[in-house]
Structure formats: structure tokens, C-alpha cells
Protein backbone atom coordinates (compact mmCIF):
# COMPACT_ATOMS: atom_id res chain seq x y z
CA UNK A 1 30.94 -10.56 -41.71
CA UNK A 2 27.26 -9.88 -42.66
CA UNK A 3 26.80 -9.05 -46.62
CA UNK A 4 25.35 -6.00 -45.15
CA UNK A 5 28.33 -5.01 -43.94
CA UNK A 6 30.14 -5.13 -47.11
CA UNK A 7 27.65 -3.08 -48.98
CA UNK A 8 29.37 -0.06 -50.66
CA UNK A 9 26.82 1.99 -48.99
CA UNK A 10 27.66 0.74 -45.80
CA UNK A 11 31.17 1.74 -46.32
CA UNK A 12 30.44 5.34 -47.25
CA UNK A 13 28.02 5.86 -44.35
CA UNK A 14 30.69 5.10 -41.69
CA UNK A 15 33.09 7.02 -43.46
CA UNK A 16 30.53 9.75 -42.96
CA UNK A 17 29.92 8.87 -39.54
CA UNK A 18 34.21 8.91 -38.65
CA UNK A 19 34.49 12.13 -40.38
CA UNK A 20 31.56 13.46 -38.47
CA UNK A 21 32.91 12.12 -35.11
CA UNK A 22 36.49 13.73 -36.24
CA UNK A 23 34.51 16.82 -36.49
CA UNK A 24 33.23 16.58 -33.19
CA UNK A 25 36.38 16.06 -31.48
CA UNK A 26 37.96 19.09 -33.07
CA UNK A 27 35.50 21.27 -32.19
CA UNK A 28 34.78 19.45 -29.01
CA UNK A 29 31.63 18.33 -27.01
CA UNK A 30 28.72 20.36 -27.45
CA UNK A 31 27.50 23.00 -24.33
CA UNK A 32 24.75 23.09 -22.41
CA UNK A 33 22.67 21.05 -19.85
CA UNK A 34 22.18 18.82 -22.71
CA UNK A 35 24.82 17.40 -25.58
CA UNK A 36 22.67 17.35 -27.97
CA UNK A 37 23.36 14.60 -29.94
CA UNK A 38 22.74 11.73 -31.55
CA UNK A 39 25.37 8.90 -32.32
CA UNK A 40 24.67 5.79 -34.84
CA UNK A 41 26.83 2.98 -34.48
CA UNK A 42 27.30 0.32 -36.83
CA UNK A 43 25.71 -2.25 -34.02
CA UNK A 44 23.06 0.15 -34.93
CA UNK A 45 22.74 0.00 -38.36
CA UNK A 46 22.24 -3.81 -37.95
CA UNK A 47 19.53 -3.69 -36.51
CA UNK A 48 17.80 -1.48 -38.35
CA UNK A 49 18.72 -4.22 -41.24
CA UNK A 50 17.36 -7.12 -38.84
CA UNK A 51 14.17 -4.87 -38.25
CA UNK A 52 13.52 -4.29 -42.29
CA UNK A 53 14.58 -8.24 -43.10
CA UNK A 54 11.81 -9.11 -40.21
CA UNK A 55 9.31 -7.21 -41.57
CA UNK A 56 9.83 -7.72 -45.04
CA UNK A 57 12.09 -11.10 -45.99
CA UNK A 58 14.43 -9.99 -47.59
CA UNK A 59 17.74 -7.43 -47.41
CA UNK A 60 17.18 -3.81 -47.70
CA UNK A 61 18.19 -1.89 -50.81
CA UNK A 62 20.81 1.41 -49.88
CA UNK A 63 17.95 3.60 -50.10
CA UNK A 64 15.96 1.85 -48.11
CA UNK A 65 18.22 1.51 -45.67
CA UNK A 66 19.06 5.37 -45.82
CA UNK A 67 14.85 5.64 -45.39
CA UNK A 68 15.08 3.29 -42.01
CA UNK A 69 18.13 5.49 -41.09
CA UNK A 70 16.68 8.79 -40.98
CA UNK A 71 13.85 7.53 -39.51
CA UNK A 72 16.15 5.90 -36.55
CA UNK A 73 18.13 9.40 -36.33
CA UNK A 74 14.62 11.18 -36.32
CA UNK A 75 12.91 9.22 -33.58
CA UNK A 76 16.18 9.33 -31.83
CA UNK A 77 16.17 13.33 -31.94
CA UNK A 78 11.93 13.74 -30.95
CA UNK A 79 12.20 11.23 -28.42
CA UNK A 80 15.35 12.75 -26.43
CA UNK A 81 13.32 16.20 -26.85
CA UNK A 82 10.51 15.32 -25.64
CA UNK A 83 12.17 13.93 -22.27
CA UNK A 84 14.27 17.09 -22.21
CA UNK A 85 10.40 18.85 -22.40
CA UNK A 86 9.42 16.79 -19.36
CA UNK A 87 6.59 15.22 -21.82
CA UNK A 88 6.88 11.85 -20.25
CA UNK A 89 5.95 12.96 -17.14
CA UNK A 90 2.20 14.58 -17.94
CA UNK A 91 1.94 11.35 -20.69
CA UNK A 92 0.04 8.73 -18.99
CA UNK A 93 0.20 6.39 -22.16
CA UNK A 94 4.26 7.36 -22.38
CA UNK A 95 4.41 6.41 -18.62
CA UNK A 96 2.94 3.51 -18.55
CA UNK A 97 4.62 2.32 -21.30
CA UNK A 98 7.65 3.23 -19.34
CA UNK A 99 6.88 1.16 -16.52
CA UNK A 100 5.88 -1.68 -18.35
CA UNK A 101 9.06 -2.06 -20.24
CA UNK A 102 11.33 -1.98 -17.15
CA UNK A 103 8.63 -4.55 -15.48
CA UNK A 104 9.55 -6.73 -18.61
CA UNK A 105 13.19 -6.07 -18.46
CA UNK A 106 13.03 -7.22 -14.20
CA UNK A 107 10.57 -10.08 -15.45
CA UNK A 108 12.56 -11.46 -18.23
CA UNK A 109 15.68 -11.87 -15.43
CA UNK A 110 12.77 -13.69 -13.24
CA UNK A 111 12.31 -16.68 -15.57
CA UNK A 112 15.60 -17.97 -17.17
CA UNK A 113 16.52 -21.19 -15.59
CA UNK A 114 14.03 -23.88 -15.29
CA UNK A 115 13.20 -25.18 -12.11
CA UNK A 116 14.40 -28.47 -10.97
CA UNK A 117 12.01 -31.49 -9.84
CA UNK A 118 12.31 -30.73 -5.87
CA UNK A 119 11.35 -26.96 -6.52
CA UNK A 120 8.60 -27.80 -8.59
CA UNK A 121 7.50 -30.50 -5.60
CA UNK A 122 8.63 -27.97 -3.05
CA UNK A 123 6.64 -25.15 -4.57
CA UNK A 124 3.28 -27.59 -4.97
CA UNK A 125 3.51 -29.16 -1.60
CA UNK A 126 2.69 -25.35 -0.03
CA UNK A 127 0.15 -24.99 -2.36
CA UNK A 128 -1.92 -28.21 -2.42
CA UNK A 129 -5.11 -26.63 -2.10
CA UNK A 130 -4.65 -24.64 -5.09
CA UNK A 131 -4.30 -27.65 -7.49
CA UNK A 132 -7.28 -29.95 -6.12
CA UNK A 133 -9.21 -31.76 -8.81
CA UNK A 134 -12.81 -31.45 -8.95
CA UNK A 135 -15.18 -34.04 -8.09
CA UNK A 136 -16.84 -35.60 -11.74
CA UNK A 137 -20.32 -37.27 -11.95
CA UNK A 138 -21.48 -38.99 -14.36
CA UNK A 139 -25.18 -38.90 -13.75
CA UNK A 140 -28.94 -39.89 -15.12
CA UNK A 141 -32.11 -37.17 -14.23
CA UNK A 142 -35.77 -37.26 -15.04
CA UNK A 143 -37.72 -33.72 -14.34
CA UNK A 144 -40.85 -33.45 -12.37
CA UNK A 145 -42.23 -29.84 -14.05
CA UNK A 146 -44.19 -28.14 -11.39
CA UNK A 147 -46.45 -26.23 -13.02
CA UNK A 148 -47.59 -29.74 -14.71
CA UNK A 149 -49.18 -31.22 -11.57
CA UNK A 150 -50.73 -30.54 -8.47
CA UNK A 151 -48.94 -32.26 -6.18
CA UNK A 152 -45.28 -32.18 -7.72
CA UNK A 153 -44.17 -33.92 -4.54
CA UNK A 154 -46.06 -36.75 -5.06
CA UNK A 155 -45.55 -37.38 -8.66
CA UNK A 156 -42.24 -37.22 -7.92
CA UNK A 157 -42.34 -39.93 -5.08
CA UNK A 158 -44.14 -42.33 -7.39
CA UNK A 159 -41.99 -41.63 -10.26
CA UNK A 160 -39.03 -42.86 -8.42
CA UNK A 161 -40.49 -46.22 -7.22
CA UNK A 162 -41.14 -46.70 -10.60
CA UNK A 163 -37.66 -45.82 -12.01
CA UNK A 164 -36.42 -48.16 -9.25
CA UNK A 165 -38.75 -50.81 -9.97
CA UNK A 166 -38.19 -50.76 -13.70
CA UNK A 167 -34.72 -49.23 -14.35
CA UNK A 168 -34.96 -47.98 -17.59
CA UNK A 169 -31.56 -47.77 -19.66
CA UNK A 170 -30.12 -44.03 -19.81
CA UNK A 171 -31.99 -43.93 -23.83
CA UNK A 172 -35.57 -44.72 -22.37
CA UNK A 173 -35.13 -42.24 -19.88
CA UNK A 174 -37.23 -39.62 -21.94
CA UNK A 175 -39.71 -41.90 -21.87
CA UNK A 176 -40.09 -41.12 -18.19
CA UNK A 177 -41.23 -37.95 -16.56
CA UNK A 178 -42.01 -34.42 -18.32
CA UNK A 179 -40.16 -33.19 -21.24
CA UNK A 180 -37.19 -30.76 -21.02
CA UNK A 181 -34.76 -29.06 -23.14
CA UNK A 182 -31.97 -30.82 -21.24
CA UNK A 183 -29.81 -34.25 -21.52
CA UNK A 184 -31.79 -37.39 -19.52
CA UNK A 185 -27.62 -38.80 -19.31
CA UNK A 186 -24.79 -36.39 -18.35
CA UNK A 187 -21.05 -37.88 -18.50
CA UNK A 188 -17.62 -36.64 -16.53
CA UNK A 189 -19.69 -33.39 -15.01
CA UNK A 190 -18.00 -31.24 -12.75
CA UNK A 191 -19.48 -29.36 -10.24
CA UNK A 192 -19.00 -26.29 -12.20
CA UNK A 193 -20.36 -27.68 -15.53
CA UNK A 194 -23.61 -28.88 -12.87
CA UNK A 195 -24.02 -25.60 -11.59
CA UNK A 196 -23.76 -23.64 -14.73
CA UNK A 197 -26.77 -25.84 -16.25
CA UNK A 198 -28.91 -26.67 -13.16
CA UNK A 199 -27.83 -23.84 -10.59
CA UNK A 200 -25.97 -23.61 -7.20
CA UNK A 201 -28.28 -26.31 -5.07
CA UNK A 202 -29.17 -28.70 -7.17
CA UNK A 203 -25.24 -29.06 -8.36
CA UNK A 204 -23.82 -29.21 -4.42
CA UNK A 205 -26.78 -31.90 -3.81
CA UNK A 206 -25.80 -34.30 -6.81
CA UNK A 207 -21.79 -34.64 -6.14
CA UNK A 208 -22.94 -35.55 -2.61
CA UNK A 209 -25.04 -38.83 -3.55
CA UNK A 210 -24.00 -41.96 -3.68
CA UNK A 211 -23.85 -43.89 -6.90
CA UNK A 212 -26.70 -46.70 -7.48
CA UNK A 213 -29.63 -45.92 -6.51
CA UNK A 214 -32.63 -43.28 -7.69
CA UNK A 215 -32.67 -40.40 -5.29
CA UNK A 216 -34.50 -36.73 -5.10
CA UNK A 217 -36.41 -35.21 -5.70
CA UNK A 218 -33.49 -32.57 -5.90
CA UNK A 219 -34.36 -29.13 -6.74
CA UNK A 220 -33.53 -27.06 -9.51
CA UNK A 221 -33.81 -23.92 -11.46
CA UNK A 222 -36.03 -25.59 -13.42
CA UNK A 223 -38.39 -27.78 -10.96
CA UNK A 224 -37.93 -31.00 -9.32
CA UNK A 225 -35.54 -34.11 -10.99
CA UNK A 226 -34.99 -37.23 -9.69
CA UNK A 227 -31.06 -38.16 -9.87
CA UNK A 228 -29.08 -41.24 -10.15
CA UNK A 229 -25.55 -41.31 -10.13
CA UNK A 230 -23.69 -43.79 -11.80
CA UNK A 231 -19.98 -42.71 -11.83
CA UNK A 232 -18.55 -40.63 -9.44
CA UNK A 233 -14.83 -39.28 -8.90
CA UNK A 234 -14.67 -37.50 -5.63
CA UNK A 235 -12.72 -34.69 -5.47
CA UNK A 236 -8.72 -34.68 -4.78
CA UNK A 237 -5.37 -33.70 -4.32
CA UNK A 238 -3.35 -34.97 -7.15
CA UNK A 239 0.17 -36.01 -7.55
CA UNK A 240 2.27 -33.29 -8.54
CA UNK A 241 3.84 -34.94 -11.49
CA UNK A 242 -0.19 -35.09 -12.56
CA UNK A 243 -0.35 -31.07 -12.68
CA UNK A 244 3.46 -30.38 -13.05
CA UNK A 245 3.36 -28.05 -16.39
CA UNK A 246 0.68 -25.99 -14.22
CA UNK A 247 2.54 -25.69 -11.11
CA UNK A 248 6.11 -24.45 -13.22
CA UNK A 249 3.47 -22.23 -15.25
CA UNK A 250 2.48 -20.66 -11.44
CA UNK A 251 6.46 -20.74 -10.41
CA UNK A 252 7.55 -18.52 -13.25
CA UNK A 253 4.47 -16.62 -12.74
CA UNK A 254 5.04 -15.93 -9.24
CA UNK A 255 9.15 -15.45 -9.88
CA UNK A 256 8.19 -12.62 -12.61
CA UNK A 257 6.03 -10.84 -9.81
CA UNK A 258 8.90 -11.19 -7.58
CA UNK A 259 11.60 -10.18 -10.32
CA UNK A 260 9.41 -7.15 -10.76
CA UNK A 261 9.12 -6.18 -7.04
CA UNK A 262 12.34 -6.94 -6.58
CA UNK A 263 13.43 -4.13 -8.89
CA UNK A 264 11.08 -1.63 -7.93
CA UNK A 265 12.42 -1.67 -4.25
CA UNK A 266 15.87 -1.80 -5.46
CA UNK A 267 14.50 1.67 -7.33
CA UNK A 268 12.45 2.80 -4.97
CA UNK A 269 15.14 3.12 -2.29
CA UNK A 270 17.25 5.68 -4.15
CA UNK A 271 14.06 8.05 -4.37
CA UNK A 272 12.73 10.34 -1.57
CA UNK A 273 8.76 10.03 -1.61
CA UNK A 274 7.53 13.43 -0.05
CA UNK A 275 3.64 13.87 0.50
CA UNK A 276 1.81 17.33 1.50
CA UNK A 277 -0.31 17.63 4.08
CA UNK A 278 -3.56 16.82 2.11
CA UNK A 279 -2.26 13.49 0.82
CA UNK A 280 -1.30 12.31 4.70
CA UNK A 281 -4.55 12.85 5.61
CA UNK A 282 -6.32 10.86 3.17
CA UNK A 283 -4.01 8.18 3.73
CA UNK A 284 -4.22 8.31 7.53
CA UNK A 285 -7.98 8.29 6.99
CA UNK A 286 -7.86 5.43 4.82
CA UNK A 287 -6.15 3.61 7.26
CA UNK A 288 -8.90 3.86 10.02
């Protein structure tokens, strides 16, 4: 038995709580559309203790505990009244709070045994498309500025016959070409890290080349560069043991989603949905 439990004061407060309940019987249930009230139970009262010892370490003193009581009894008593008052229903904060809890309650159920290997397989095999690596470059570029030369074109051509002639190492490459605020070497770039520095074209343009060899000009943002690639790791499907925490990640996403659904048309079915005129018309119109 909890220590709690053998407080003094718990002792006198469910000797007040059986003499209130004796009370109640004698007199009987209380009348009304509503019995109004509000029963404490000693399942209760422990977790009002586990509530105080989270928040604050330790074990609540007996007037403490009375404090976190009344509060209990009080929130118990304005919250009933204010359903009786029909306040949930014009409270968009109270109802979707509402909602979200029982989506929690259905999605909790969704998620508590782990799947096995062949799910996890089963569930990535339908999905393969979903999980496909992006292709990484590794990739050297020298930039032609346009506004620098008359005939960008042509300084570009020549630039790259001497790049090829002379192949510089990736640290001489500033040595080459006009300056820019921008790396001459760029390792293990996807397509997304390309785009986000040098733009939509020039990023599709590079994973298509073939390592070796100086090629462009390619266009950018910026002006002309002349690429070469020197690593390159095309895009693919991987193994599903290679993405497996992802795919059970997606699986218990998905099964909370369904969990959810699952409860709301369980729910749903018991309730009659009736629309006025007005709102069949919109939705008929909507559906033209």
C-alpha cells in the first residue's frame, strides 16, 4: 500500500467520503434531468498525489493535498455545468479539444504492437517510390560572369579547352574563370541542395552529366559555369532494411490515421446527419 494511503488524513477523508455516500443512500439519488453530483474515489485521490509528486518531487503535505482536492471537486462541478449549459457546443477551442482527445484515445489503440519484418517489407514494397534515394554529385564549377565579357559564349568555350588541357586540381580552380561568392568544389550534392544554390536548370543539367570530363557551359542563376563531375550516385530504390526505421515511422503513421477513421465511422453511424435546403445546394454545387 502507497504511504499515501496510510496518511491519517487520508483516513479521515474517506471516512468523510463513506459517511457522505451513507447520506446519500438514505436520502436517496438526487432528482432531476441531472444527479448532480460529484463522487471522489480513492483511485482518485491517487492521482491527484501522482499529479502533485510529478510536478513537484516530492509527496504532498495534507493541506496540500486538501488544496489539489478542492480544486479536483471544483473543476469537476464547472466542467459538468458547463456541458449541462451546452457551452461545449458554441466553444470552438472546447470542441476541438474534444475531438482531439478522442483522435488520441483511437490513435493510441492504432500503434501498440510493433510490426513484424514481412509487414514492414510488405508495407515498403507498395510504396517504393516513396523511399527513392536521391541522386548525389560530387562536382567542380568555374563561372563565366556575363556582364564581364562580350561574348560570354566564347570565353566560355575557350575556358574549357583550357581546363581540359591543363586540369587544374579542385584548390587552383579559383584561379580559373571570374570570381564568385560560391564553392569552385561541391561534395555529396543532391539535387535539392543543387537547386537551392544554383536554381531549377542548372541543378537538373548537372546530375545528368557524366563524370570525367569538363562540360557546359550550363546555365545558372548566376551566369554561365563550366561543370565537371567527379562522383556521381545515381538515384535509387534502396533496400528496405536501408530505410526500415522510416518505413515503421510511415506504418504507425498511417495505422493512427486509420485508428482514427476507424472510430469516427464507428461514431458516425449512430448519428443522423440532417442538412437544410441551403446546405444541399452548396454541396450539390460544389460537386459540379
Amino acid at each position: 500500500m502507497p504511504s499515501f494511503m496510510r496518511h491519517p488524513f487520508t483516513h479521515i477523508l474517506l471516512l468523510g467520503l463513506l459517511v457522505a455516500a451513507a447520506i446519500l443512500i438514505a436520502k436517496g439519488p438526487p432528482t432531476g434531468d441531472v444527479a448532480k453530483r460529484v463522487v471522489v474515489t480513492g483511485g482518485d485521490l491517487l492521482q491527484l498525489r501522482a499529479g502533485f509528486m510529478r510536478t513537484w518531487q516530492r509527496e504532498p503535505t495534507p493541506a496540500e493535498m486538501r488544496g489539489e482536492l478542492e480544486r479536483f471537486v471544483r473543476q469537476e462541478i464547472l466542467y459538468r455545468e458547463a456541458l449541462a449549459r451546452g457551452y461545449d457546443r458554441d466553444d470552438l477551442v472546447v470542441r476541438r479539444a474534444m475531438q482531439q482527445k478522442m483522435e488520441f484515445l483511437a490513435a493510441s489503440q492504432g500503434s501498440q504492437q510493433p510490426p513484424t519484418e514481412e509487414e514492414i517489407e510488405a508495407f515498403f514494397a507498395l510504396r517504393r517510390e516513396r523511399y527513392r534515394l536521391p541522386a548525389v554529385v560530387s562536382f567542380a564549377q568555374v563561372y563565366v560572369n556575363p556582364d564581364a565579357h562580350s561574348d560570354t559564349d566564347q570565353v566560355a568555350i575557350d575556358l574549357r579547352s583550357r581546363l581540359e588541357r591543363q586540369d587544374p586540381a579542385p584548390e587552383a580552380l579559383v584561379e580559373y574563370g571570374d570570381s564568385i561568392m560560391l564553392p569552385s568544389y561541391l561534395r555529396a550534392q543532391t539535387e535539392q541542395d543543387i537547386r537551392s544554390t544554383f536554381g531549377d536548370d542548372f541543378a537538373a543539367a548537372v546530375v545528368e552529366l557524366e563524370p570525367g570530363s569538363w562540360q557546359g557551359p550550363i546555365r545558372s542563376g548566376y551566369g554561365l559555369h563550366l561543370v565537371r563531375v567527379t562522383e556521381l550516385e545515381p538515384s535509387r530504390i534502396p533496400d528496405w532494411r536501408e530505410v526500415a526505421p522510416r518505413v515503421v515511422s510511415d506504418m504507425e503513421y498511417e495505422a493512427r490515421n486509420a485508428s482514427k477513421e476507424q472510430l469516427y465511422q464507428e461514431i458516425a453511424q449512430n448519428y443522423q446527419v440532417v442538412m437544410d435546403a441551403e446546405v444541399r445546394d452548396l454541396l450539390e454545387s460544389a460537386s459540379e
